[in-house]
N, C-alpha and C. Protein backbone atom coordinates (compact mmCIF):
# COMPACT_ATOMS: atom_id res chain seq x y z
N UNK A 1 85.87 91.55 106.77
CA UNK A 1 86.72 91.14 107.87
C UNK A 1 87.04 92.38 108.71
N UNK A 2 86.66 92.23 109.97
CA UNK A 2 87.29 93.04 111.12
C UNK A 2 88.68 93.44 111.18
N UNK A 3 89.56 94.95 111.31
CA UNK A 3 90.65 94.89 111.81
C UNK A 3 90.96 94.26 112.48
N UNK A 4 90.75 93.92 113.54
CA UNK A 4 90.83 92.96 115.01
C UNK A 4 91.18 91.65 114.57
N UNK A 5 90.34 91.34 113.59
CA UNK A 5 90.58 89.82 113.15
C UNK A 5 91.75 89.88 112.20
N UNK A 6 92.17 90.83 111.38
CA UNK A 6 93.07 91.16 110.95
C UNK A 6 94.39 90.85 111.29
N UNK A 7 94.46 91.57 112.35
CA UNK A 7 95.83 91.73 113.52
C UNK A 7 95.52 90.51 114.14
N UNK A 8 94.40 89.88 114.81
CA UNK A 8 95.30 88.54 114.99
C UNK A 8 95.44 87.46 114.27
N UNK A 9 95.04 87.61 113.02
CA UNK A 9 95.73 86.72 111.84
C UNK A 9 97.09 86.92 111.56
N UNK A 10 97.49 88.25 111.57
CA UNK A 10 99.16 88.26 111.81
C UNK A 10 99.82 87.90 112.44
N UNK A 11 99.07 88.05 113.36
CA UNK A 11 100.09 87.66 114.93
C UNK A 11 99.79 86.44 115.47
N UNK A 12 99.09 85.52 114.84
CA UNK A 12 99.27 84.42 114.89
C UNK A 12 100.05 83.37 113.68
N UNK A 13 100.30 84.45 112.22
CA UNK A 13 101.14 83.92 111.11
C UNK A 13 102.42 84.41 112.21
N UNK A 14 102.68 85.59 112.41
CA UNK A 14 104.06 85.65 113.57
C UNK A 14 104.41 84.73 114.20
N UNK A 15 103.90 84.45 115.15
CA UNK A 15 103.64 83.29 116.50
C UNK A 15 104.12 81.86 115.69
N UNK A 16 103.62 81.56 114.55
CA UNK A 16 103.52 80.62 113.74
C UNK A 16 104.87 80.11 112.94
N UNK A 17 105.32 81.23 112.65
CA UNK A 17 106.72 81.60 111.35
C UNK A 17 108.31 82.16 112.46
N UNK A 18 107.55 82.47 113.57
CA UNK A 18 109.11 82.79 114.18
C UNK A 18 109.42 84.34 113.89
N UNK A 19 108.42 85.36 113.89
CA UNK A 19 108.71 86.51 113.45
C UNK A 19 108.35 87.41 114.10
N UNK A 20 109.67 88.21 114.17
CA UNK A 20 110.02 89.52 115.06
C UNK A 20 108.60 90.16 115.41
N UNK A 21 108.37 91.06 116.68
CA UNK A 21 107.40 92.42 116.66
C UNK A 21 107.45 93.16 115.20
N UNK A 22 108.43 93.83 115.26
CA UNK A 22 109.17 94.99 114.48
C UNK A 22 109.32 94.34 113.41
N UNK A 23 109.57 93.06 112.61
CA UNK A 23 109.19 92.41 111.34
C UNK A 23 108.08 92.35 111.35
N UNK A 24 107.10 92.03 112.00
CA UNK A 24 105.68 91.62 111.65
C UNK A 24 104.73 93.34 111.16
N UNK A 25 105.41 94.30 111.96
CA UNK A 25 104.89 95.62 111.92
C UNK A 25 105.31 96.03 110.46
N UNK A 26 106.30 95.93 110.12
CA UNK A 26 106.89 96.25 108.59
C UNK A 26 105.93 95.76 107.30
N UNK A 27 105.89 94.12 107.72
CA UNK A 27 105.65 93.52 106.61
C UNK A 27 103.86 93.81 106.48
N UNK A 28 102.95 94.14 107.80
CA UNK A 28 101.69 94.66 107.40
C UNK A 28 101.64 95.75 107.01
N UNK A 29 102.62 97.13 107.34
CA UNK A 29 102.75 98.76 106.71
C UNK A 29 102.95 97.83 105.07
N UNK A 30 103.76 97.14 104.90
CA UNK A 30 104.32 96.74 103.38
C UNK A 30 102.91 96.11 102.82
N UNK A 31 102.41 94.98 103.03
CA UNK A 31 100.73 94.43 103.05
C UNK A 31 99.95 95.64 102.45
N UNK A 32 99.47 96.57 103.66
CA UNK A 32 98.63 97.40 103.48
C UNK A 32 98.96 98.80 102.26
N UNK A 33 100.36 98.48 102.26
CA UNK A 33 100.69 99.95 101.07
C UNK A 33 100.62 99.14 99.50
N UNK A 34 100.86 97.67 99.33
CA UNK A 34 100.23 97.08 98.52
C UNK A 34 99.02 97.41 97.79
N UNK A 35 98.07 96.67 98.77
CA UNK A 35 96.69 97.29 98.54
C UNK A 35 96.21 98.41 98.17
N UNK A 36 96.82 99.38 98.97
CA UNK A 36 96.77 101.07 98.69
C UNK A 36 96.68 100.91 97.06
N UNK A 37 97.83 100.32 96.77
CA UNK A 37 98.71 101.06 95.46
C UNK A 37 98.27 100.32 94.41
N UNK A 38 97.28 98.75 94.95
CA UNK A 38 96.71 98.15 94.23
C UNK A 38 95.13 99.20 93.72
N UNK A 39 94.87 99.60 95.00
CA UNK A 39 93.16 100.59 94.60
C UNK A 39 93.27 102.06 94.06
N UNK A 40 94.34 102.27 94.29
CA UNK A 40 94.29 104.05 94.19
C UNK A 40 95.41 104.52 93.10
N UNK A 41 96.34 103.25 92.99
CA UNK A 41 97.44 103.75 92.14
C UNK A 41 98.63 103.73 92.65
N UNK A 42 98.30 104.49 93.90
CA UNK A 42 99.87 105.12 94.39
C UNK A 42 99.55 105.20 96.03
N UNK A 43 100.52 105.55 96.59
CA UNK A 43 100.64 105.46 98.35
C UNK A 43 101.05 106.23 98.80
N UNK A 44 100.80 107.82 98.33
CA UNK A 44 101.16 109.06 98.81
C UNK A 44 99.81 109.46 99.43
N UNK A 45 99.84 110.16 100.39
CA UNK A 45 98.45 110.62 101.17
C UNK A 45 97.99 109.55 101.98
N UNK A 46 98.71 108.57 102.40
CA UNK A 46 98.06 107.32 103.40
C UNK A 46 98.81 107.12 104.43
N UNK A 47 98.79 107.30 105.71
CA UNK A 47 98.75 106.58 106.66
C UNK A 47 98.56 105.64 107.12
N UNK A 48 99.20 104.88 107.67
CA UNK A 48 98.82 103.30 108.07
C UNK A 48 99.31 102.88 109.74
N UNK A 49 98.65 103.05 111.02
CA UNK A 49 98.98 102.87 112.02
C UNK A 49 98.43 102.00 112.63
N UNK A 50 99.38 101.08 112.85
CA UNK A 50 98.96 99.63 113.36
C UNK A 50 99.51 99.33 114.47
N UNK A 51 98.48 98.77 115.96
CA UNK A 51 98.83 98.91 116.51
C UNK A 51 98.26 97.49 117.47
N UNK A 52 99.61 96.76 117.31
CA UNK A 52 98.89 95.14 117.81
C UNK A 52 98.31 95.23 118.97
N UNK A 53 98.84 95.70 120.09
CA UNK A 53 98.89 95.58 121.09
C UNK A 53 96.87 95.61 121.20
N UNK A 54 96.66 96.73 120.68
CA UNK A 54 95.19 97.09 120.57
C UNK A 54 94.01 96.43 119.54
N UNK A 55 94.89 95.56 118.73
CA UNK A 55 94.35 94.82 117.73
C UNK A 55 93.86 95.71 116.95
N UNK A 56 94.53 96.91 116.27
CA UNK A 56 94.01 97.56 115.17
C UNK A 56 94.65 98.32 114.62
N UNK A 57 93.97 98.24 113.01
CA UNK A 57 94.70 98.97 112.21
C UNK A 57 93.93 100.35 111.57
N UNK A 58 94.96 101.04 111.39
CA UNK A 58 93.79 102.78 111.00
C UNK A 58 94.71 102.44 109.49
N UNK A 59 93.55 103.24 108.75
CA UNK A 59 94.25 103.77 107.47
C UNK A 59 93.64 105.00 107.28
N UNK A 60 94.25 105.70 106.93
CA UNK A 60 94.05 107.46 106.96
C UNK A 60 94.07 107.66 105.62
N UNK A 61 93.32 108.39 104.87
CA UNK A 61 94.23 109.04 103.74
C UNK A 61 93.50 110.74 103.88
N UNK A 62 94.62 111.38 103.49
CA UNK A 62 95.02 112.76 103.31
C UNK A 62 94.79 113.48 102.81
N UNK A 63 93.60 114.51 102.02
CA UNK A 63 93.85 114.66 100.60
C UNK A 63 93.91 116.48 101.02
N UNK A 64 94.44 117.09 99.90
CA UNK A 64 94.25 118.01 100.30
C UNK A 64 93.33 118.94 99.49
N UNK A 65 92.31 119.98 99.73
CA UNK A 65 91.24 120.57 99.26
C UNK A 65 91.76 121.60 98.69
N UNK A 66 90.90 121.33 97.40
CA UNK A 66 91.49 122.23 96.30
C UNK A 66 89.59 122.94 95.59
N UNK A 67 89.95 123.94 94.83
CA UNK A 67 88.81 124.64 94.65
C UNK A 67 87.92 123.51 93.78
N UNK A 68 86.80 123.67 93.81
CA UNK A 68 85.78 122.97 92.73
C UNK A 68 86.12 123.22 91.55
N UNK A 69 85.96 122.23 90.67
CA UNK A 69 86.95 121.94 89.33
C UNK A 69 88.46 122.11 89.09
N UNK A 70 89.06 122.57 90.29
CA UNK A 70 90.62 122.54 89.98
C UNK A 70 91.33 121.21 90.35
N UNK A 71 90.36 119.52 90.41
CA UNK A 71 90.88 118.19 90.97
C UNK A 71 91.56 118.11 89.60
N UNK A 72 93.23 117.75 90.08
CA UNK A 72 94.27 117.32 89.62
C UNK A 72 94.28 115.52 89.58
N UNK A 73 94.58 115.55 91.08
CA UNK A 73 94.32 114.18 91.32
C UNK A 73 93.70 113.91 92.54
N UNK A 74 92.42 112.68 92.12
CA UNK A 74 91.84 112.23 92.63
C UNK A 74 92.33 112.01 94.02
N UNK A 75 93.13 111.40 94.03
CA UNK A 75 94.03 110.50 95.03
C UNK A 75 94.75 111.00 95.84
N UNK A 76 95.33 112.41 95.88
CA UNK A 76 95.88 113.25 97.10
C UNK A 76 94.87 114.68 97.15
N UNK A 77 93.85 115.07 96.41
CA UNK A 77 93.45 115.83 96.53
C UNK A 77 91.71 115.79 96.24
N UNK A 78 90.89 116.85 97.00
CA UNK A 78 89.36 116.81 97.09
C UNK A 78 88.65 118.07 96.81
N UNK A 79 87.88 117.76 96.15
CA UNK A 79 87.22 119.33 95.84
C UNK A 79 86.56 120.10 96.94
N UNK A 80 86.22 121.16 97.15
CA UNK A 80 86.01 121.95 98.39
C UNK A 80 84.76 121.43 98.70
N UNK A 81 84.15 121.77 98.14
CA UNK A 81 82.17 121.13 97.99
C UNK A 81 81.83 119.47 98.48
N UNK A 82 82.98 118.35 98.27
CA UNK A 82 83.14 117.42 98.76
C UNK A 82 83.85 117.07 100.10
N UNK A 83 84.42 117.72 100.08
CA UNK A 83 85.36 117.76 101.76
C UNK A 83 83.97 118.54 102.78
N UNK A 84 83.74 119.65 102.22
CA UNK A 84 82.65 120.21 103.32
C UNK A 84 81.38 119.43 103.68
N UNK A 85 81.11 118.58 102.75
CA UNK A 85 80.21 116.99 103.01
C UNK A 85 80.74 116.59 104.24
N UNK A 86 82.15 116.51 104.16
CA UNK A 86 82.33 115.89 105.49
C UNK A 86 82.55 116.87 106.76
N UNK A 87 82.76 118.17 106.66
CA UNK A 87 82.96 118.90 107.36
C UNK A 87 82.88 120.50 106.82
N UNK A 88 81.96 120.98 107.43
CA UNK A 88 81.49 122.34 106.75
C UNK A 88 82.33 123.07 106.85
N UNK A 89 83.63 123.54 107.76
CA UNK A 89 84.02 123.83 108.07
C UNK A 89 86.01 124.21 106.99
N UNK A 90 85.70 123.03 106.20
CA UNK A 90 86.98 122.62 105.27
C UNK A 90 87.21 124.02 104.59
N UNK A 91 88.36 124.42 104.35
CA UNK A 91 88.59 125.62 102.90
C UNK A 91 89.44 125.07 102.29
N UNK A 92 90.03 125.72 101.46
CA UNK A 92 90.87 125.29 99.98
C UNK A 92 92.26 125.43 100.58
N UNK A 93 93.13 124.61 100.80
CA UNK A 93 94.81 124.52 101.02
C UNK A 93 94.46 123.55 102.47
N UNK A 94 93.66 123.16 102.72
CA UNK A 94 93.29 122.25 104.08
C UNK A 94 93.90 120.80 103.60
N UNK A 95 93.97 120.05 104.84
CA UNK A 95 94.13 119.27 104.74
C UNK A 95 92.70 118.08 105.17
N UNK A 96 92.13 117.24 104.59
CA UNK A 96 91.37 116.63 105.10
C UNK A 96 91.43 114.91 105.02
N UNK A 97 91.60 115.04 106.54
CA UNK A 97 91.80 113.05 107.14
C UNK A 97 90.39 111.97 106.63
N UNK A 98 90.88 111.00 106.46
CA UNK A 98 89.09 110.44 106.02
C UNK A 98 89.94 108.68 106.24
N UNK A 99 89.33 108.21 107.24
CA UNK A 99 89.57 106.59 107.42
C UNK A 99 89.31 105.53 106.51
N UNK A 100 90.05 104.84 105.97
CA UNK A 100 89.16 103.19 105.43
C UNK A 100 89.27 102.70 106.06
N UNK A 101 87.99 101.52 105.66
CA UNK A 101 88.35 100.38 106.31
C UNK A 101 89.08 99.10 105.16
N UNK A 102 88.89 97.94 105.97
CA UNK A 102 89.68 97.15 105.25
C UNK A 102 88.73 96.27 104.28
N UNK A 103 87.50 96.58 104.36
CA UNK A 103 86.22 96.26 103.62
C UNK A 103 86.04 97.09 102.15
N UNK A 104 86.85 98.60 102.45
CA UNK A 104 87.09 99.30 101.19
C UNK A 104 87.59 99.01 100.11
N UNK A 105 88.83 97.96 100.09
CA UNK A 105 89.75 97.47 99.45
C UNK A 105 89.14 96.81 98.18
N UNK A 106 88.09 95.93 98.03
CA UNK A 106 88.14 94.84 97.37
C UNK A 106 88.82 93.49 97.05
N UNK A 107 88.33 92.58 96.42
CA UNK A 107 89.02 91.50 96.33
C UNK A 107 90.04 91.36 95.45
N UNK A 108 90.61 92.15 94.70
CA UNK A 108 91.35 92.20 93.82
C UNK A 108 92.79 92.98 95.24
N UNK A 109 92.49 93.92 95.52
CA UNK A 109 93.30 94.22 96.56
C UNK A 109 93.49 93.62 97.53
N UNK A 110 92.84 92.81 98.36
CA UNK A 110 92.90 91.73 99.11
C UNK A 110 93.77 91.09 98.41
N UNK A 111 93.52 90.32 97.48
CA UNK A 111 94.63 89.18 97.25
C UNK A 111 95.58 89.69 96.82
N UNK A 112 96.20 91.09 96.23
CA UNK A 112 97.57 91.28 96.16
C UNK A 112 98.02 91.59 97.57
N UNK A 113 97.54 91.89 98.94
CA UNK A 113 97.66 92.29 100.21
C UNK A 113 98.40 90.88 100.54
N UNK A 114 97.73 89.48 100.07
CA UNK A 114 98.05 88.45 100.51
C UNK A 114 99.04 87.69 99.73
N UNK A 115 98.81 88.04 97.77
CA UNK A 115 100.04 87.68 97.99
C UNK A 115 101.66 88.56 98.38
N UNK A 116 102.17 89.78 98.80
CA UNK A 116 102.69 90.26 99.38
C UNK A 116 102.72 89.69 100.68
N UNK A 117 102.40 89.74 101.67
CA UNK A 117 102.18 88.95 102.66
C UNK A 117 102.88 87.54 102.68
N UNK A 118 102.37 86.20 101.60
CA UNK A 118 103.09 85.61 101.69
C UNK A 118 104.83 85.87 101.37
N UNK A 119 104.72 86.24 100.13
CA UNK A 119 106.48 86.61 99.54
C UNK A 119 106.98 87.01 101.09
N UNK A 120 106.71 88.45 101.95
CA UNK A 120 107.64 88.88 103.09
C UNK A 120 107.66 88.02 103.75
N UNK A 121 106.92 86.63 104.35
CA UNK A 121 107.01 85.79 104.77
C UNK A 121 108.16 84.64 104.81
N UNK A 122 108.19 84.13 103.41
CA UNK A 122 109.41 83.53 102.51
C UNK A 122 110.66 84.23 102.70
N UNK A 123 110.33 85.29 102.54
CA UNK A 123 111.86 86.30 102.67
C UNK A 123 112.54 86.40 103.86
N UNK A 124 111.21 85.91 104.78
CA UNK A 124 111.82 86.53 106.28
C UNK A 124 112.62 84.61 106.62
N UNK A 125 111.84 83.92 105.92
CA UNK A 125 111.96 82.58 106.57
C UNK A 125 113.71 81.96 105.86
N UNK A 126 114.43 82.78 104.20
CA UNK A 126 114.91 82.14 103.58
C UNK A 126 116.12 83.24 104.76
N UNK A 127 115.98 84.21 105.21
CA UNK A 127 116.58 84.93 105.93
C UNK A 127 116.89 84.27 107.07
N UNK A 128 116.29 83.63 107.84
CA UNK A 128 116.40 83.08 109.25
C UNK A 128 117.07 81.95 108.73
N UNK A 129 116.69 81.06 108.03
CA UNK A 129 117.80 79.89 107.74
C UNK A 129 119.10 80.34 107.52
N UNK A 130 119.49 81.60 106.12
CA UNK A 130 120.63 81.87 106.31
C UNK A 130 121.46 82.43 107.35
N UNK A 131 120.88 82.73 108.01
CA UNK A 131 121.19 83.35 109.29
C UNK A 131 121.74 82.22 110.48
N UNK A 132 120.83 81.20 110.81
CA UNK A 132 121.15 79.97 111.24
C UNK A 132 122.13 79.31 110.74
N UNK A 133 122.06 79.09 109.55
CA UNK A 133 123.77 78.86 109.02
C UNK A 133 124.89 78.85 109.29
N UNK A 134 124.67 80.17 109.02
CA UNK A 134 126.13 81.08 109.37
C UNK A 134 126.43 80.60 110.65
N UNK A 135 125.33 81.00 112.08
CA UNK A 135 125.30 80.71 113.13
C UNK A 135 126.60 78.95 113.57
N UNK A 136 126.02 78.04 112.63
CA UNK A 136 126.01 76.95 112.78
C UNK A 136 127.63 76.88 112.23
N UNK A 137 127.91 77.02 111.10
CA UNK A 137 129.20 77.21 110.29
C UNK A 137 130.21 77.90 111.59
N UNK A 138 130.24 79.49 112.11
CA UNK A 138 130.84 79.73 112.67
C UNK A 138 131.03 79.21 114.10
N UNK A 139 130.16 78.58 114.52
CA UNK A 139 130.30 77.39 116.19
C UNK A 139 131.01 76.02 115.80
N UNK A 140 131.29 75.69 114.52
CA UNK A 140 131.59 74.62 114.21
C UNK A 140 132.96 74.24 114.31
């Protein structure tokens, strides 16, 4: 699946559910750090900039380059010899950017993406009723 198609599957569950810009932006950073934390473990070293307007989402991750055989962890950090694969140029205390896509994930991460997704959904919806409530109670 395309970012593009991505973002307007949200923004048409938005459109759909009654939900904020600025809620809908949360609950895909929340979505996508799911996933993260579903493939990698953890959600340190990731970026996630989403940007409807443009229909897309970046995911960055960070790692930082450390000497050959001194990998601690996989997941915030890259060996020098592997980073310079991507750029000859890399040394040891660097920082190096590297994009996924949303094809990276797998299906096991996908569906915790979705079910997260639904739950903030529910949450946002058991929120707006109570909210209406109140609304309704205090005009009464």
């Amino acid at each position: 699946m395309q970012s593009s198609d991505l973002v307007s599957s949200f923004g048409e569950i938005a459109r759909a559910k009654d939900i904020e810009r600025d809620a809908l932006q949360l609950i895909v950073e929340d979505v996508f750090r799911a996933m993260i934390e579903k493939r990698y473990g953890a959600d340190e070293g990731f970026e996630i900039i989403f940007n409807p307007d443009e229909g897309d989402i970046q995911i960055i991750h960070v790692r930082e380059v450390v000497a050959d055989w001194d990998l601690e962890d996989p997941v915030t950090q890259v060996e020098v010899s592997d980073a310079k694969e991507i750029d000859e140029f890399f040394e040891v205390g660097e920082e190096v950017p590297t994009e996924l896509e949303v094809e990276d994930f797998g299906r096991r991460a996908v569906m915790t993406g979705q079910q997260t997704l639904q739950q903030k959904i529910r949450d946002i919806e058991k929120e707006q009723r109570f909210t209406r409530r109140a609304a309704a109670t205090c005009f009464s």
